[in-house]
N, C-alpha and C. Protein backbone atom coordinates (compact mmCIF):
# COMPACT_ATOMS: atom_id res chain seq x y z
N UNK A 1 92.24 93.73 105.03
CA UNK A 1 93.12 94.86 105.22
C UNK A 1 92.58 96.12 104.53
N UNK A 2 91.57 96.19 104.06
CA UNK A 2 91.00 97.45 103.32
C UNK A 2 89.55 97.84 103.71
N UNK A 3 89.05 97.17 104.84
CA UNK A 3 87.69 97.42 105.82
C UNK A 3 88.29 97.88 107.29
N UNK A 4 87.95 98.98 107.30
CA UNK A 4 87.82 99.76 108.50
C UNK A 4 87.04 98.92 109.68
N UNK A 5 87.38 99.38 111.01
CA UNK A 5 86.91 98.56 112.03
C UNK A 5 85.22 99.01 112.23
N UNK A 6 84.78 99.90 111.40
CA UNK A 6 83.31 100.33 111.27
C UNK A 6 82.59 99.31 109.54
N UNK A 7 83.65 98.56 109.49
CA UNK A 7 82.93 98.28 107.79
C UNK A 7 83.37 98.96 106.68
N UNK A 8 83.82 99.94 106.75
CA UNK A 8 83.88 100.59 105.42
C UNK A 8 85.43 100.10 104.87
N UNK A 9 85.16 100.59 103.47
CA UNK A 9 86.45 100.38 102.23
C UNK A 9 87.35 101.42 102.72
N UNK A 10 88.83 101.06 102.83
CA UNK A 10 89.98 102.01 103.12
C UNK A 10 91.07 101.53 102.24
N UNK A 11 91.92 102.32 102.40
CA UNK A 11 93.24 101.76 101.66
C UNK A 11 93.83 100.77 102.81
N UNK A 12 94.64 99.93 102.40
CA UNK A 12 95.78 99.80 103.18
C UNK A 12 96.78 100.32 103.92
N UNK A 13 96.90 101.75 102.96
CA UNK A 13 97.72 102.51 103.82
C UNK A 13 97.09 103.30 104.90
N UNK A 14 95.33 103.66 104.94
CA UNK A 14 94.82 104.09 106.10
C UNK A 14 94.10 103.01 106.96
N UNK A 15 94.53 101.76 107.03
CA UNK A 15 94.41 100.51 107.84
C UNK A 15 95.30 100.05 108.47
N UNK A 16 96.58 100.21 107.73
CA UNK A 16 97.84 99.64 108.33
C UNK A 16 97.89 101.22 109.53
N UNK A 17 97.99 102.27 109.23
CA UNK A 17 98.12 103.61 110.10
C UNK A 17 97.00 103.58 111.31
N UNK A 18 95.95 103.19 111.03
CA UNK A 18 94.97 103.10 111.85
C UNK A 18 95.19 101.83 112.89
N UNK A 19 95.56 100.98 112.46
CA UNK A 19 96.23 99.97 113.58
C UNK A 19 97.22 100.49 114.46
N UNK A 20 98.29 100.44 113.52
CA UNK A 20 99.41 100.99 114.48
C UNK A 20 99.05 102.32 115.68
N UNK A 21 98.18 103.42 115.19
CA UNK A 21 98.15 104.31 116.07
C UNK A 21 97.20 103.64 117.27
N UNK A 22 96.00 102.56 117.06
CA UNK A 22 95.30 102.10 117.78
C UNK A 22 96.18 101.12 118.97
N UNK A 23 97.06 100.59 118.67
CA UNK A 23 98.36 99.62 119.13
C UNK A 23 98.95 100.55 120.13
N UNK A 24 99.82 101.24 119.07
CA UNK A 24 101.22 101.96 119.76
C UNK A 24 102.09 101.16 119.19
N UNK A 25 103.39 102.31 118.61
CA UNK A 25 104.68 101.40 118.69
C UNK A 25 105.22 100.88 119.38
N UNK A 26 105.92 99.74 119.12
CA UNK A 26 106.18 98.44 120.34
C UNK A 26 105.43 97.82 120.70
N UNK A 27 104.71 97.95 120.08
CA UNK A 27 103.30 96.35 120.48
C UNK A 27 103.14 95.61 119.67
N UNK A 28 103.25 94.19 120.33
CA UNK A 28 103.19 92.87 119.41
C UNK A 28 102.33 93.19 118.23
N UNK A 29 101.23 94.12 118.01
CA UNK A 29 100.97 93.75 116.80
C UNK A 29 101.72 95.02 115.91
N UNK A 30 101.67 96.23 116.24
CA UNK A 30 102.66 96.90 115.21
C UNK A 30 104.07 96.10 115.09
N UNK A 31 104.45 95.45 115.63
CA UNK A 31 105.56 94.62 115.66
C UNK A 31 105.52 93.46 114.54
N UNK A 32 104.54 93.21 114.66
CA UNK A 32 103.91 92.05 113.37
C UNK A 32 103.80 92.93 112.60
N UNK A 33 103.16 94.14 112.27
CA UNK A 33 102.71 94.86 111.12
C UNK A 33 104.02 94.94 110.33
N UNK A 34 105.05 95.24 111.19
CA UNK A 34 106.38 95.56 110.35
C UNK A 34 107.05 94.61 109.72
N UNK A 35 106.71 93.44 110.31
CA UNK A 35 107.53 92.30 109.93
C UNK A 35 106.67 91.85 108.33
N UNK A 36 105.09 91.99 108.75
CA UNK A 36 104.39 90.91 107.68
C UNK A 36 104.22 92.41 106.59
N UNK A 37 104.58 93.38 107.03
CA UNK A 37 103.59 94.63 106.29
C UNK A 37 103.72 94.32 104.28
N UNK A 38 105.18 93.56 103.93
CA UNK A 38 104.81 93.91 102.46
C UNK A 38 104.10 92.41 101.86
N UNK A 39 104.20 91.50 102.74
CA UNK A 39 103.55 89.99 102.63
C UNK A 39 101.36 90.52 102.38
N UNK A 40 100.99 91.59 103.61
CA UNK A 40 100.05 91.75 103.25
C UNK A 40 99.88 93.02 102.50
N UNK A 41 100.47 93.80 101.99
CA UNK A 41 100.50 94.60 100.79
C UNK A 41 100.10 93.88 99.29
N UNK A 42 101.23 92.55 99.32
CA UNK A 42 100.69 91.87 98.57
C UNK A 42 99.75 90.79 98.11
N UNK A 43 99.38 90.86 98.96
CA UNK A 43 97.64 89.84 99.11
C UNK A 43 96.70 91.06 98.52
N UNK A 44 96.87 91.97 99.58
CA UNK A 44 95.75 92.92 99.37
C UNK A 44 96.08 92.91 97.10
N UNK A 45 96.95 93.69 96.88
CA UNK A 45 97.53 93.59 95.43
C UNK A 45 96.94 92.38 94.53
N UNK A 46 97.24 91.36 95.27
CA UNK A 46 97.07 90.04 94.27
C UNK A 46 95.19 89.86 94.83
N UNK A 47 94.81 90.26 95.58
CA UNK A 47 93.32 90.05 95.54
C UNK A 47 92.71 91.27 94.77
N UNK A 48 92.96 91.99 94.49
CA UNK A 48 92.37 93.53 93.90
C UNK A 48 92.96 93.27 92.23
N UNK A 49 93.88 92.73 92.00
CA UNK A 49 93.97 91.98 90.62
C UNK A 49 93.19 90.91 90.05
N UNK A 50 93.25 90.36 90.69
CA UNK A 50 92.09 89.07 90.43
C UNK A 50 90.88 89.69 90.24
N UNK A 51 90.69 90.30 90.99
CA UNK A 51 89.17 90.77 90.87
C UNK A 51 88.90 91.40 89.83
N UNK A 52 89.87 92.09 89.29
CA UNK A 52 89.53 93.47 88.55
C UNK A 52 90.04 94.31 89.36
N UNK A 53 89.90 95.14 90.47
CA UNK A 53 89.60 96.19 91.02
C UNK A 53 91.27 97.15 91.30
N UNK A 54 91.03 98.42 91.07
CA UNK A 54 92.41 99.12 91.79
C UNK A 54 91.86 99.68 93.11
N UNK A 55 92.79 100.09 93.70
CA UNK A 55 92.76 100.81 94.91
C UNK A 55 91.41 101.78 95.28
N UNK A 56 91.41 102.70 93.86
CA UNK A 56 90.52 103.87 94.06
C UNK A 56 89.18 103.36 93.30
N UNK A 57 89.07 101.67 92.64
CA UNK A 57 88.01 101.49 92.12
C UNK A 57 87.09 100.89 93.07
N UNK A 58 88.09 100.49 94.49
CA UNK A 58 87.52 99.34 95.42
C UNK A 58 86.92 100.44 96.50
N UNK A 59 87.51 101.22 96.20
CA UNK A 59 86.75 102.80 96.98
C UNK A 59 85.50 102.90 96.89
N UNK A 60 85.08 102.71 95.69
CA UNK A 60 83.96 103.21 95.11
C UNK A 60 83.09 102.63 95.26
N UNK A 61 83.31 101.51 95.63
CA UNK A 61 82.21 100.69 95.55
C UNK A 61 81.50 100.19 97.09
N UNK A 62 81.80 101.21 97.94
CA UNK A 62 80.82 101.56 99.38
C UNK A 62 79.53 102.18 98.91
């Protein structure tokens, strides 16, 4: 959830946005996005803890 469909490091919040606009609202998968969106908020969270890493440190490291 934090690799862009080119490879690169993004947030979540410009992955989850980048789906949905790629989708459209009302499509099975923005439809999933809404349902699962804070289930994978917190993966992304609990994997970027584990590691070490914050948001803007996992940036950095493209």
């Amino acid at each position: 959830m934090t690799t862009s469909p080119t490879g690169g490091l993004i947030t979540i919040d410009d992955r989850l946005k980048d789906i949905r606009e790629r989708y459209g609202a009302g499509s099975v998968v923005s439809n999933f996005l809404d349902t699962a969106e804070s289930e994978l908020r917190q993966a992304v969270n609990d994997v970027q803890i584990k590691y070490g890493l914050s948001p803007d440190r996992a940036l950095l490291l493209r």
